[in-house]
PDB file of N, CA and C in Angstrom:
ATOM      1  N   UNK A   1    -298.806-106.100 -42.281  1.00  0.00           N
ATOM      2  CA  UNK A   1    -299.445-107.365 -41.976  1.00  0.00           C
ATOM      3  C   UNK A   1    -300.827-107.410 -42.627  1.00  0.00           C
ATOM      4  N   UNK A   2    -300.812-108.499 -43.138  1.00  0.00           N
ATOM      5  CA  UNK A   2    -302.837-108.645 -43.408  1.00  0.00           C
ATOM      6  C   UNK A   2    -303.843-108.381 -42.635  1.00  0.00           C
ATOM      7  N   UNK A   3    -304.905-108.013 -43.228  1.00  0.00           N
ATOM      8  CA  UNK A   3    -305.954-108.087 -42.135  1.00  0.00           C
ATOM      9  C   UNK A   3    -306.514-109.443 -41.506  1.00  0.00           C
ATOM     10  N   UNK A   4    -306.330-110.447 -42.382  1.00  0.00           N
ATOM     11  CA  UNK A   4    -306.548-111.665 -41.922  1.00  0.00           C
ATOM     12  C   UNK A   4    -306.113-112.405 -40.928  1.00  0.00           C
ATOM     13  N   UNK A   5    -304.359-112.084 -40.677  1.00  0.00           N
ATOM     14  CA  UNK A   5    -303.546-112.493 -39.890  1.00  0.00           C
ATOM     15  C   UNK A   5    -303.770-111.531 -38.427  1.00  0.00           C
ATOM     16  N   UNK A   6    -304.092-110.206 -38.384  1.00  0.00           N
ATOM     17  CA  UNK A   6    -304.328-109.267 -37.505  1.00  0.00           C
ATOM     18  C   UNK A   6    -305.755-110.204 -36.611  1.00  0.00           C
ATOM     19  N   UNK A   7    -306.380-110.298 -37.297  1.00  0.00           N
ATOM     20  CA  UNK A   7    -307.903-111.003 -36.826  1.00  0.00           C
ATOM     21  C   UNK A   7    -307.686-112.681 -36.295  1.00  0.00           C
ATOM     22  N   UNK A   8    -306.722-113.487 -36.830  1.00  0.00           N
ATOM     23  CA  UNK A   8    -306.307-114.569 -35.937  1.00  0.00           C
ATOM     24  C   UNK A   8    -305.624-114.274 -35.334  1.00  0.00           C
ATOM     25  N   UNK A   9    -304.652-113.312 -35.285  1.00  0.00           N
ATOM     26  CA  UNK A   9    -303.694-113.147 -33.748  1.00  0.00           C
ATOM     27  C   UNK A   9    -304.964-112.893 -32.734  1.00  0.00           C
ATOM     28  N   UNK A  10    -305.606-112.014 -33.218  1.00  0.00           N
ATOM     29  CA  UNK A  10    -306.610-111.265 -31.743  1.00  0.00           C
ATOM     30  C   UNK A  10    -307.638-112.712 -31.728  1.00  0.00           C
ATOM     31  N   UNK A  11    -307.604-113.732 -32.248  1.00  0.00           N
ATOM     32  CA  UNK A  11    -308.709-114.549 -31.909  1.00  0.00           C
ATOM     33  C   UNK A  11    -307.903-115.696 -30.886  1.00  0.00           C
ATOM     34  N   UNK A  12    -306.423-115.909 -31.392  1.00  0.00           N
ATOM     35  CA  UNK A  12    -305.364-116.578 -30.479  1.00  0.00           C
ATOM     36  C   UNK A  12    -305.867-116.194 -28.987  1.00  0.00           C
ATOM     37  N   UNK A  13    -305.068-114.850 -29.309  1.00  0.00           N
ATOM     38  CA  UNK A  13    -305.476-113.850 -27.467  1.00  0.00           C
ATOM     39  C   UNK A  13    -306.649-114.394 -26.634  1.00  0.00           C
ATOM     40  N   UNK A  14    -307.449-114.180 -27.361  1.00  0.00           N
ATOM     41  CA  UNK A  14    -308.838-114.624 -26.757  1.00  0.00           C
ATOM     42  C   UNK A  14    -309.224-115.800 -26.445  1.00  0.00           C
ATOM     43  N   UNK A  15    -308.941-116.638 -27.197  1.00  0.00           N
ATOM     44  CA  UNK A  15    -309.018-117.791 -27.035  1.00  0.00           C
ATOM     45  C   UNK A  15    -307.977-118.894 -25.723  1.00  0.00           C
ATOM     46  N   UNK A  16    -306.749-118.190 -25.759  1.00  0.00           N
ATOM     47  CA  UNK A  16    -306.193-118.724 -25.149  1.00  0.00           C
ATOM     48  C   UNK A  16    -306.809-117.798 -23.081  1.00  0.00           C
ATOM     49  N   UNK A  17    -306.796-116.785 -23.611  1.00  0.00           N
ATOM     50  CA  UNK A  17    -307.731-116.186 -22.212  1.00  0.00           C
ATOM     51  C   UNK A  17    -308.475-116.614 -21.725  1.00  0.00           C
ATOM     52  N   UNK A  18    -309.469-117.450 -22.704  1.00  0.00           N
ATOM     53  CA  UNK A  18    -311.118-118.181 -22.350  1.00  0.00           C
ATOM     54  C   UNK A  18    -310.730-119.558 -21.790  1.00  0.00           C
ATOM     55  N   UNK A  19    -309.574-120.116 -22.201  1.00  0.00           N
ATOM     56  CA  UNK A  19    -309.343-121.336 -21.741  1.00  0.00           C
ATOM     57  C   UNK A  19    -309.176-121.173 -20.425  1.00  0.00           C
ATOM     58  N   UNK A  20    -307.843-120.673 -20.408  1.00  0.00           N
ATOM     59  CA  UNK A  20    -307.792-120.099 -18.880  1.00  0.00           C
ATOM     60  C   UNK A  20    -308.484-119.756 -18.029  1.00  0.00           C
ATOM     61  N   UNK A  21    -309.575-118.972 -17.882  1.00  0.00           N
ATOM     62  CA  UNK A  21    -310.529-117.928 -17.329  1.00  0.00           C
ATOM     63  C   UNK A  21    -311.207-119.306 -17.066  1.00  0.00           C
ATOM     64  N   UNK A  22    -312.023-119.239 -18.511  1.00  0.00           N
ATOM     65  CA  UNK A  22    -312.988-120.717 -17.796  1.00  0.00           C
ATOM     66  C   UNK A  22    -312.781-121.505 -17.030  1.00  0.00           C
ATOM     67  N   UNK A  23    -311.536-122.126 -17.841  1.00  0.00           N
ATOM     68  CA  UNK A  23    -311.156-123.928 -16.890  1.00  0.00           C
ATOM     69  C   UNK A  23    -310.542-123.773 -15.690  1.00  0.00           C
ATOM     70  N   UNK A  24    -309.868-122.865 -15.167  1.00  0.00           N
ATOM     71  CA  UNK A  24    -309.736-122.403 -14.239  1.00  0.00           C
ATOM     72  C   UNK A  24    -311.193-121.954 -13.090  1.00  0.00           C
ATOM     73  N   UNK A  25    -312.351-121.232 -13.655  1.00  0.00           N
ATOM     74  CA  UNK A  25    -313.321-121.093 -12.422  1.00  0.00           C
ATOM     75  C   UNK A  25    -313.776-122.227 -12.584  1.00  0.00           C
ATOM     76  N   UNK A  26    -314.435-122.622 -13.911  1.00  0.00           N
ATOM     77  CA  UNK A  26    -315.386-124.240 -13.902  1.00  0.00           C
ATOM     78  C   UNK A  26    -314.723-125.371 -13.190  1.00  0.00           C
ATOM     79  N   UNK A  27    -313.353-125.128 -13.027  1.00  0.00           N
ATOM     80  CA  UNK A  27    -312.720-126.352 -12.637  1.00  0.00           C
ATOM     81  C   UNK A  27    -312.676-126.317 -10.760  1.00  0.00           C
ATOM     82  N   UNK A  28    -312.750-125.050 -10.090  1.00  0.00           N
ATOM     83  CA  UNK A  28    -312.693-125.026  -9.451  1.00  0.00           C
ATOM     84  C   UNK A  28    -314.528-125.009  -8.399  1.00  0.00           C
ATOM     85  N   UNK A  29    -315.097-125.573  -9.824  1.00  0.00           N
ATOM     86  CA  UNK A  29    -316.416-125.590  -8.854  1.00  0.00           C
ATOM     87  C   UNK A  29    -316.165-127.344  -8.372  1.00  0.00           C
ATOM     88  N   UNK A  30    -315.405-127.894  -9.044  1.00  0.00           N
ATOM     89  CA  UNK A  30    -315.023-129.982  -8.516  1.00  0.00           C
ATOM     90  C   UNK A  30    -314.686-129.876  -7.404  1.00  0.00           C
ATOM     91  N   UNK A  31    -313.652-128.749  -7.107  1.00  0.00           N
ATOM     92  CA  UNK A  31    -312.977-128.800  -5.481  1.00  0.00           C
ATOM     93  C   UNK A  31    -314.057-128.342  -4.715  1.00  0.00           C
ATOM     94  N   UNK A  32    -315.173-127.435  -5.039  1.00  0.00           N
ATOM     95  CA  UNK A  32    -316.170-126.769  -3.861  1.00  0.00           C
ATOM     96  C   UNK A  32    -317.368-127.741  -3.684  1.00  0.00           C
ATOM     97  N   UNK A  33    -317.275-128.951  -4.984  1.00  0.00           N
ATOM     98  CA  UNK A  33    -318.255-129.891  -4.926  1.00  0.00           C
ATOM     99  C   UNK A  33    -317.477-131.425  -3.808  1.00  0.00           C
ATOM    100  N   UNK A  34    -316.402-131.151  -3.745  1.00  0.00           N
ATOM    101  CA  UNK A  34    -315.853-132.474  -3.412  1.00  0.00           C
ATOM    102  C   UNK A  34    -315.200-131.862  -1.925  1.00  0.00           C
ATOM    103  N   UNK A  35    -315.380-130.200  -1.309  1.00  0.00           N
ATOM    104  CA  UNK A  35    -315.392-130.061   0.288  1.00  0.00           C
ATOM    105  C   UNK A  35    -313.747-129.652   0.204  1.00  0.00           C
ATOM    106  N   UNK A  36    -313.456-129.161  -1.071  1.00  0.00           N
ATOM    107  CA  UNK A  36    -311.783-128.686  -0.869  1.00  0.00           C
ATOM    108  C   UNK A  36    -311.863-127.334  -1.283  1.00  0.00           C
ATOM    109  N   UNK A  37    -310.798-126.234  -1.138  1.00  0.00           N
ATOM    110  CA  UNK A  37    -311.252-124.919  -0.982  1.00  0.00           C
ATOM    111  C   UNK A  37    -311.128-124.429  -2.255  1.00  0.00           C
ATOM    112  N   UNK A  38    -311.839-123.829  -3.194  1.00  0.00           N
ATOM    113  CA  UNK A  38    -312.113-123.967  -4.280  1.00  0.00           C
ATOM    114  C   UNK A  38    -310.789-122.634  -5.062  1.00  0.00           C
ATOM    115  N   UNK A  39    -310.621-121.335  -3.678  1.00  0.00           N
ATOM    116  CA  UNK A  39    -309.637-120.748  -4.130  1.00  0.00           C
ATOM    117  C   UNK A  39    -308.516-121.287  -4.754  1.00  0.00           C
ATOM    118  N   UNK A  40    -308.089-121.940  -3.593  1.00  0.00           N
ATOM    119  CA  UNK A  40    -306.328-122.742  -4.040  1.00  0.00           C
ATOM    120  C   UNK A  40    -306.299-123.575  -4.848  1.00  0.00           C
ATOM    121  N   UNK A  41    -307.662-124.058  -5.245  1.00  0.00           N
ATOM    122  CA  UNK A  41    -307.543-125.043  -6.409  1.00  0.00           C
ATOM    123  C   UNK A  41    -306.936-124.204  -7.462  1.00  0.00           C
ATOM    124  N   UNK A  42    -308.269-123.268  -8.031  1.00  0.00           N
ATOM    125  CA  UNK A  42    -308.329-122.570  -8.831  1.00  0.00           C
ATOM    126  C   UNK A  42    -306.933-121.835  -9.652  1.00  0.00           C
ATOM    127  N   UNK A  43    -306.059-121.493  -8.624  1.00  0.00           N
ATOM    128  CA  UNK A  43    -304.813-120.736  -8.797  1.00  0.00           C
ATOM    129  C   UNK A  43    -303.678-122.259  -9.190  1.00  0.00           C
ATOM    130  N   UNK A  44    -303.821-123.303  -8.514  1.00  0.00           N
ATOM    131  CA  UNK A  44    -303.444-124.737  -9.575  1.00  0.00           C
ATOM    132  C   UNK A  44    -303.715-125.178 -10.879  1.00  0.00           C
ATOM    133  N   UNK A  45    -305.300-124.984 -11.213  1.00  0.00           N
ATOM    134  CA  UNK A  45    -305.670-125.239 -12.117  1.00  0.00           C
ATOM    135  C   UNK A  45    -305.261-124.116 -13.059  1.00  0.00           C
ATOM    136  N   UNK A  46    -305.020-122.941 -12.730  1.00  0.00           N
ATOM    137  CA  UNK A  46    -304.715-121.754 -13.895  1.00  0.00           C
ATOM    138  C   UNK A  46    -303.312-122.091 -14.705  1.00  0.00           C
ATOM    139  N   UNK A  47    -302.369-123.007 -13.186  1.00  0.00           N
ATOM    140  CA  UNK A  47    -300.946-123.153 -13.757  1.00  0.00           C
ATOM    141  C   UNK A  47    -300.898-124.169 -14.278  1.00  0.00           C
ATOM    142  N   UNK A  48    -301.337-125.297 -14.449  1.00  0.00           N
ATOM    143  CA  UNK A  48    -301.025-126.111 -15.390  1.00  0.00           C
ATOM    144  C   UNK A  48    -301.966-126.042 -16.494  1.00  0.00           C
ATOM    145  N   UNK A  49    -302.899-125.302 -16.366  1.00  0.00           N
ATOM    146  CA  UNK A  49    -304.013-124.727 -18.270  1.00  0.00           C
ATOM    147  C   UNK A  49    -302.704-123.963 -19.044  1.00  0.00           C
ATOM    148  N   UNK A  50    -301.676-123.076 -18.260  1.00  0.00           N
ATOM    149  CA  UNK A  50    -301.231-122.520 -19.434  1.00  0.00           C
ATOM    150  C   UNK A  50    -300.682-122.903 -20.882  1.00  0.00           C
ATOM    151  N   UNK A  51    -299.967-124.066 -21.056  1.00  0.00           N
ATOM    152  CA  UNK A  51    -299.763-124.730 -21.874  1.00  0.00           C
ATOM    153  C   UNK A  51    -300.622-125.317 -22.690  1.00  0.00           C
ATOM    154  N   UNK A  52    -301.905-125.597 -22.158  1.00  0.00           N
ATOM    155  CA  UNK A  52    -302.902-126.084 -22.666  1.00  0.00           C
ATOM    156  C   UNK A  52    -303.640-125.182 -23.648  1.00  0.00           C
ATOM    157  N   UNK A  53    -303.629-123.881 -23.167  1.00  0.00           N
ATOM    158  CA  UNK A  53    -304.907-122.608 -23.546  1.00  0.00           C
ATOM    159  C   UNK A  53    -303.801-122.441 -24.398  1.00  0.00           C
ATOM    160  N   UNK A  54    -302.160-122.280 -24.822  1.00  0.00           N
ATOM    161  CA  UNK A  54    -301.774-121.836 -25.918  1.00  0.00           C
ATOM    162  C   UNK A  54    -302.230-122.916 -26.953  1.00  0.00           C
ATOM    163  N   UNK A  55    -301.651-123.685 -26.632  1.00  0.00           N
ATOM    164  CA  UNK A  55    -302.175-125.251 -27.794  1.00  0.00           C
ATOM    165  C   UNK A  55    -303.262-124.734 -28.100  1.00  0.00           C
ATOM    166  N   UNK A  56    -304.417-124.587 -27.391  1.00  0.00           N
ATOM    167  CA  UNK A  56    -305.718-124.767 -28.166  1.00  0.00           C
ATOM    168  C   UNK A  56    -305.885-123.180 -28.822  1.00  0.00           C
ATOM    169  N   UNK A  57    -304.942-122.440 -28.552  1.00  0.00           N
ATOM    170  CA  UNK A  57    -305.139-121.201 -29.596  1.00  0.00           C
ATOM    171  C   UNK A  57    -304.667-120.940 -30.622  1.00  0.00           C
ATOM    172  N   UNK A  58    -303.649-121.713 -30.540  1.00  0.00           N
ATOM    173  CA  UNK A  58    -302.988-122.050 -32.220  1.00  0.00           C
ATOM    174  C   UNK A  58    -303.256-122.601 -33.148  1.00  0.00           C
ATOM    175  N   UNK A  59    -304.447-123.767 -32.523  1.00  0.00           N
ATOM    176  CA  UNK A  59    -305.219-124.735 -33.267  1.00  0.00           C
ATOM    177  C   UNK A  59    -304.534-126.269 -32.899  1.00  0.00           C
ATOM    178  N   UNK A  60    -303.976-126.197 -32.161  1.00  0.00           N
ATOM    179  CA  UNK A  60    -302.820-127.616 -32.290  1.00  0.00           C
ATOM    180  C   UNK A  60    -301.740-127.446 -32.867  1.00  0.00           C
ATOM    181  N   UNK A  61    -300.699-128.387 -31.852  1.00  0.00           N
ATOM    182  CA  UNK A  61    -299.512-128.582 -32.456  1.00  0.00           C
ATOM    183  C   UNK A  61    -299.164-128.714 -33.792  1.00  0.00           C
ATOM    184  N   UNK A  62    -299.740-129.765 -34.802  1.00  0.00           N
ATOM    185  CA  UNK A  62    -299.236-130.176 -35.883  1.00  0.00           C
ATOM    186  C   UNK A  62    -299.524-128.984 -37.362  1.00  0.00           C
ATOM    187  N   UNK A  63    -300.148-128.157 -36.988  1.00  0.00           N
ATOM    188  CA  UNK A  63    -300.531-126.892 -37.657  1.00  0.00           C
ATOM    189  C   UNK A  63    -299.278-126.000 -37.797  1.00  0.00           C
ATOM    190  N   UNK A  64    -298.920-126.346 -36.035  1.00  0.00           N
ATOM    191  CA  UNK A  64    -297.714-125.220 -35.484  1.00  0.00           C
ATOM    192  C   UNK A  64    -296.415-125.876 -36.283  1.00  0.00           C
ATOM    193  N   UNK A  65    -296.125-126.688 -36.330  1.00  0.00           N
ATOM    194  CA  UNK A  65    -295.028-127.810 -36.680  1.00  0.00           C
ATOM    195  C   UNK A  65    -294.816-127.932 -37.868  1.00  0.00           C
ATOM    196  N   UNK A  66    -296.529-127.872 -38.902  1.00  0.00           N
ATOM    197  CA  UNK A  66    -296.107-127.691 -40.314  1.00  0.00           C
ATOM    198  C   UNK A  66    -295.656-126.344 -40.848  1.00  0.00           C
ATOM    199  N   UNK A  67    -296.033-125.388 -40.270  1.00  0.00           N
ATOM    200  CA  UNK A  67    -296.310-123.728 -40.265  1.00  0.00           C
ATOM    201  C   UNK A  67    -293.953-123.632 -40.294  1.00  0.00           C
ATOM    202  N   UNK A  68    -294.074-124.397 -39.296  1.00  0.00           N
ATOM    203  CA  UNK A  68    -292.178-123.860 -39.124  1.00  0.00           C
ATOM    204  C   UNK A  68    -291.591-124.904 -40.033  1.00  0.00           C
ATOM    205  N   UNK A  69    -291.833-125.787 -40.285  1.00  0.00           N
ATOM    206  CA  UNK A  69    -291.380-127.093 -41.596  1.00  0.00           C
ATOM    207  C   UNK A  69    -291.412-126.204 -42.729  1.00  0.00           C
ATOM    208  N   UNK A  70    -292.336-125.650 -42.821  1.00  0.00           N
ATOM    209  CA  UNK A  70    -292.510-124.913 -44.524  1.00  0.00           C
ATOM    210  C   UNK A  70    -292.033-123.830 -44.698  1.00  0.00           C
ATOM    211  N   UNK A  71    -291.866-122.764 -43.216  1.00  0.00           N
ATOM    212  CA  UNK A  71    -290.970-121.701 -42.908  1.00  0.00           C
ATOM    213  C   UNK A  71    -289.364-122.018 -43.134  1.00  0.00           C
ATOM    214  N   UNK A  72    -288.953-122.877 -42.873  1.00  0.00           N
ATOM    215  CA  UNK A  72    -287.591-123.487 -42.805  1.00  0.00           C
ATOM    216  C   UNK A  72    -286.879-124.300 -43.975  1.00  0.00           C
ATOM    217  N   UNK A  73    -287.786-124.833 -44.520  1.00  0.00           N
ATOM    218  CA  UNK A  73    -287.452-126.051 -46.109  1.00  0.00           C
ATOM    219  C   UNK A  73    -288.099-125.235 -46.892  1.00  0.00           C
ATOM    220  N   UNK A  74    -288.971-124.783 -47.102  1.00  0.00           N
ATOM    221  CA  UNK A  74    -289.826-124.060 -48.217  1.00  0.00           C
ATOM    222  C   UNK A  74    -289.077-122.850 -48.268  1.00  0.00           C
ATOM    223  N   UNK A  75    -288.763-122.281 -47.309  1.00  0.00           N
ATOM    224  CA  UNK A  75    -287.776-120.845 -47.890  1.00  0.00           C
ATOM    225  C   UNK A  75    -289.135-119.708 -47.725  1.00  0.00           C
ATOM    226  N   UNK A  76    -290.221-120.051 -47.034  1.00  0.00           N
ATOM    227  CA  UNK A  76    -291.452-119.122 -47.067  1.00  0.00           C
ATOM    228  C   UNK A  76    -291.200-118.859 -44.957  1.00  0.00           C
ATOM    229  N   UNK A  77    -290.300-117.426 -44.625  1.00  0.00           N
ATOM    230  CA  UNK A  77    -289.816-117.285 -43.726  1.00  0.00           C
ATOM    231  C   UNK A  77    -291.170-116.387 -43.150  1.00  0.00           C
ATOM    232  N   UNK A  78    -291.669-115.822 -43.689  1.00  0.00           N
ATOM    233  CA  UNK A  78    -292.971-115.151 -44.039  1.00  0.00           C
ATOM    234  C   UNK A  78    -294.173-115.438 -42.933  1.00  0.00           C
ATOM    235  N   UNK A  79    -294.300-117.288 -43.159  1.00  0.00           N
ATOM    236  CA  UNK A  79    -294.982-118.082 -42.326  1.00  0.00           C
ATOM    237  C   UNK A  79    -294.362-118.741 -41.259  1.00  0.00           C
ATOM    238  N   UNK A  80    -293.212-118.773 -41.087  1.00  0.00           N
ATOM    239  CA  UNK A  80    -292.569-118.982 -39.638  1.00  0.00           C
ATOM    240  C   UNK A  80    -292.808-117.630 -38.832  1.00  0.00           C
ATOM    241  N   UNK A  81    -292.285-116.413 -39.324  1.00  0.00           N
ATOM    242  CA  UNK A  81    -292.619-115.318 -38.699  1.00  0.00           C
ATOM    243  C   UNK A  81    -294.209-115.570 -37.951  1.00  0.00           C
ATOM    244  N   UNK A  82    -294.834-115.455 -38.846  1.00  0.00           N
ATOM    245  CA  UNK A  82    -296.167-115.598 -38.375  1.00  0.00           C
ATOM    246  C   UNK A  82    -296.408-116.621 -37.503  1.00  0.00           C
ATOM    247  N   UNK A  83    -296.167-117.561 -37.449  1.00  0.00           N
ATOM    248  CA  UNK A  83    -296.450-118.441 -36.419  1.00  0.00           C
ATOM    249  C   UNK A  83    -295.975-118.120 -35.397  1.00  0.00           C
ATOM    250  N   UNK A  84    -294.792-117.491 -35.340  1.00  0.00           N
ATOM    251  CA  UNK A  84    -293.907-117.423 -33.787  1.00  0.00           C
ATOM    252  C   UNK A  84    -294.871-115.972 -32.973  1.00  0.00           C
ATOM    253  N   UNK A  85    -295.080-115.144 -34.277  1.00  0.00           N
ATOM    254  CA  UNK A  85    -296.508-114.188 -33.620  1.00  0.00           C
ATOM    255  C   UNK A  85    -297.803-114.762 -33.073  1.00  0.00           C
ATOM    256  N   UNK A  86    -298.471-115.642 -33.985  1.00  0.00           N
ATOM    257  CA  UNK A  86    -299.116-116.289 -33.047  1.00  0.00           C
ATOM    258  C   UNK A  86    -299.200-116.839 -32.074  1.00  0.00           C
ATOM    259  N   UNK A  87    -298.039-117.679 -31.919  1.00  0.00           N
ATOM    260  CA  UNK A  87    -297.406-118.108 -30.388  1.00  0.00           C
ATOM    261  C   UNK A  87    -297.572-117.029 -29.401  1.00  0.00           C
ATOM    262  N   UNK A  88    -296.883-115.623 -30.007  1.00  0.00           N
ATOM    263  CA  UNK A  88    -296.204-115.016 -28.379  1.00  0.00           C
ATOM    264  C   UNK A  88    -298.043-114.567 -28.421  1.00  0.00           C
ATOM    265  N   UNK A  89    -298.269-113.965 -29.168  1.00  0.00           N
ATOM    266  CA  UNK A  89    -300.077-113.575 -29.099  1.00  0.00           C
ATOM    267  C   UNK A  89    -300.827-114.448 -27.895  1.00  0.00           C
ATOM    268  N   UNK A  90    -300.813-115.620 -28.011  1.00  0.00           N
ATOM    269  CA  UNK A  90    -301.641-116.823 -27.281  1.00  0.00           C
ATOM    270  C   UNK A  90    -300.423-116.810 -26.054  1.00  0.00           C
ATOM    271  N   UNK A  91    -299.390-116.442 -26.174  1.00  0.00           N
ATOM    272  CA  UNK A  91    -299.077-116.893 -24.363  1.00  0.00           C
ATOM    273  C   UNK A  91    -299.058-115.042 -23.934  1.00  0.00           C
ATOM    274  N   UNK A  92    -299.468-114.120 -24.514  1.00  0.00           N
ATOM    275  CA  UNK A  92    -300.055-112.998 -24.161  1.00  0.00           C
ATOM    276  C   UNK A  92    -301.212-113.190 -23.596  1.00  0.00           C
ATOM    277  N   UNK A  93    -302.355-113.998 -24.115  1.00  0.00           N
ATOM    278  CA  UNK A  93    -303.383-113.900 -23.705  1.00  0.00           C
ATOM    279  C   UNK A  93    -303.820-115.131 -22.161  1.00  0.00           C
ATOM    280  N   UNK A  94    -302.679-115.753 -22.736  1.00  0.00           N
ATOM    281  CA  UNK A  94    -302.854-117.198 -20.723  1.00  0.00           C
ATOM    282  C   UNK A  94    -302.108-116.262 -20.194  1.00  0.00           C
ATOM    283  N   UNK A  95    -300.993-115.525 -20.362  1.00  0.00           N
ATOM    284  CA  UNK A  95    -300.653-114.253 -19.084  1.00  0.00           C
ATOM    285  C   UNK A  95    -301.656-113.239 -18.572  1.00  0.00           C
ATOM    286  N   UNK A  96    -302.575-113.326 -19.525  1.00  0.00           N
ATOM    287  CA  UNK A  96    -303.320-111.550 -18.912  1.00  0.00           C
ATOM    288  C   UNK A  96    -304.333-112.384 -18.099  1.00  0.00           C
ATOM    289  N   UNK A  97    -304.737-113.759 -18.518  1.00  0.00           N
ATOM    290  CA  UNK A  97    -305.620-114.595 -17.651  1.00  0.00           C
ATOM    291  C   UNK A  97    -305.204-114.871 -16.247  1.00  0.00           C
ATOM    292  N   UNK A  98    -304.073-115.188 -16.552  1.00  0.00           N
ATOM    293  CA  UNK A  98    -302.952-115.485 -15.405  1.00  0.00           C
ATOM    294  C   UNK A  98    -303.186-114.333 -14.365  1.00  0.00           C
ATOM    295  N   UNK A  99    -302.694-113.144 -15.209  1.00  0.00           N
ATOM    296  CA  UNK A  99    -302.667-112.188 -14.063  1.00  0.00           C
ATOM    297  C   UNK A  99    -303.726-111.766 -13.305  1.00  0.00           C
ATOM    298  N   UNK A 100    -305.300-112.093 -14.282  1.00  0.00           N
ATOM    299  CA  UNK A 100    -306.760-111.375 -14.161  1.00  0.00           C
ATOM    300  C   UNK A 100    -306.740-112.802 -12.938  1.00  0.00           C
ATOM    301  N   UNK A 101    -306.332-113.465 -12.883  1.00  0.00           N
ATOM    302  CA  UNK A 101    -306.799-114.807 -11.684  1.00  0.00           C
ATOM    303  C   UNK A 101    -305.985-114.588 -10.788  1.00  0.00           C
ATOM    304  N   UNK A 102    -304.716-114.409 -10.794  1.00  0.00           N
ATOM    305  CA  UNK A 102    -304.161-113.625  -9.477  1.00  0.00           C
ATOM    306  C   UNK A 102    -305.001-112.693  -8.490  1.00  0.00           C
ATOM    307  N   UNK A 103    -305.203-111.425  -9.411  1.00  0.00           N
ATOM    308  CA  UNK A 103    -305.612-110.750  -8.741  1.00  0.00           C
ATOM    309  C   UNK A 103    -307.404-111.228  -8.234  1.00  0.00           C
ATOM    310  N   UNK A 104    -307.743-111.841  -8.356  1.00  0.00           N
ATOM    311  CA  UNK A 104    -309.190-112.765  -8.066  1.00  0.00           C
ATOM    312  C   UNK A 104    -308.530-113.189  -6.790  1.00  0.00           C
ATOM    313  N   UNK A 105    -307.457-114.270  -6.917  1.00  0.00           N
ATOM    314  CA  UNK A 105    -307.546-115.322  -5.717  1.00  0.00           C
ATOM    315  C   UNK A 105    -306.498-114.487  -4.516  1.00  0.00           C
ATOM    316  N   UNK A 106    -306.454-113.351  -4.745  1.00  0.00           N
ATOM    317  CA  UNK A 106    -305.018-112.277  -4.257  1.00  0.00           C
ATOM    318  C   UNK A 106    -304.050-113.660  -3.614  1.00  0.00           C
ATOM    319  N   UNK A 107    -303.547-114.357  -4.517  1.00  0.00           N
ATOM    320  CA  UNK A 107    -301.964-115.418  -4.512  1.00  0.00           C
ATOM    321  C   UNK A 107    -301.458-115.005  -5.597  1.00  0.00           C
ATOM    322  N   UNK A 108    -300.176-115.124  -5.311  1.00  0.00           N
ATOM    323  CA  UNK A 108    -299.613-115.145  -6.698  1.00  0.00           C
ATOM    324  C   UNK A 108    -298.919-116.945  -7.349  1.00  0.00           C
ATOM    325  N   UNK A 109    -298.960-116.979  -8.246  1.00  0.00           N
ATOM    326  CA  UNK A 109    -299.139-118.175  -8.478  1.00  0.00           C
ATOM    327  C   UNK A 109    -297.917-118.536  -9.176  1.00  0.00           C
ATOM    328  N   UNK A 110    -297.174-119.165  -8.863  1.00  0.00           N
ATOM    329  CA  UNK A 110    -296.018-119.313  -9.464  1.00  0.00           C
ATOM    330  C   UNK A 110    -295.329-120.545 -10.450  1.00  0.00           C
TER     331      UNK A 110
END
């Protein structure tokens, strides 16, 4: 693998972690501002970011979409590979968030 591609997978990871992590506590300061319990929010807000924190670690959909168009018609399988690594990379990194907020709110969140 490149070194280039090694250094956006690990920036995916991260990125999709930070979404999570963040928008998940920041979000749960609305419920402690508005008198609702900011735990149980928090463990809501983690489950519906996941989808979100991969998107925004891939860069957006239409990146993702051209990446497998050109993998598939172009005959460059090379860059589909790679994308589907980036994918599992970024829902590696909303799982380890996932799990690092579990063990915070001790729920498991399903």
């Amino acid at each position: 693998m490149e070194e280039r591609f090694m250094q956006t997978a690990i920036h995916c990871f991260f990125i999709a972690f930070g979404v999570m992590i963040g928008g998940s506590m920041i979000g749960s300061i609305g419920a402690f501002l508005t008198g609702d319990a900011p735990i149980t929010h928090m463990g809501r807000i983690a489950k519906g970011l996941r989808i979100w924190a991969i998107v925004a670690a891939i860069g957006g959909t239409f990146d993702a979409i051209y990446n497998f168009e050109r993998g598939l018609y172009d005959g460059s399988t090379i860059d589909l590979f790679k994308q589907i690594l980036l994918i599992i990379t970024a829902m590696g990194g909303a799982h380890t968030a996932l799990l690092i907020i579990e063990w915070l709110i001790q729920e498991e969140i399903e």
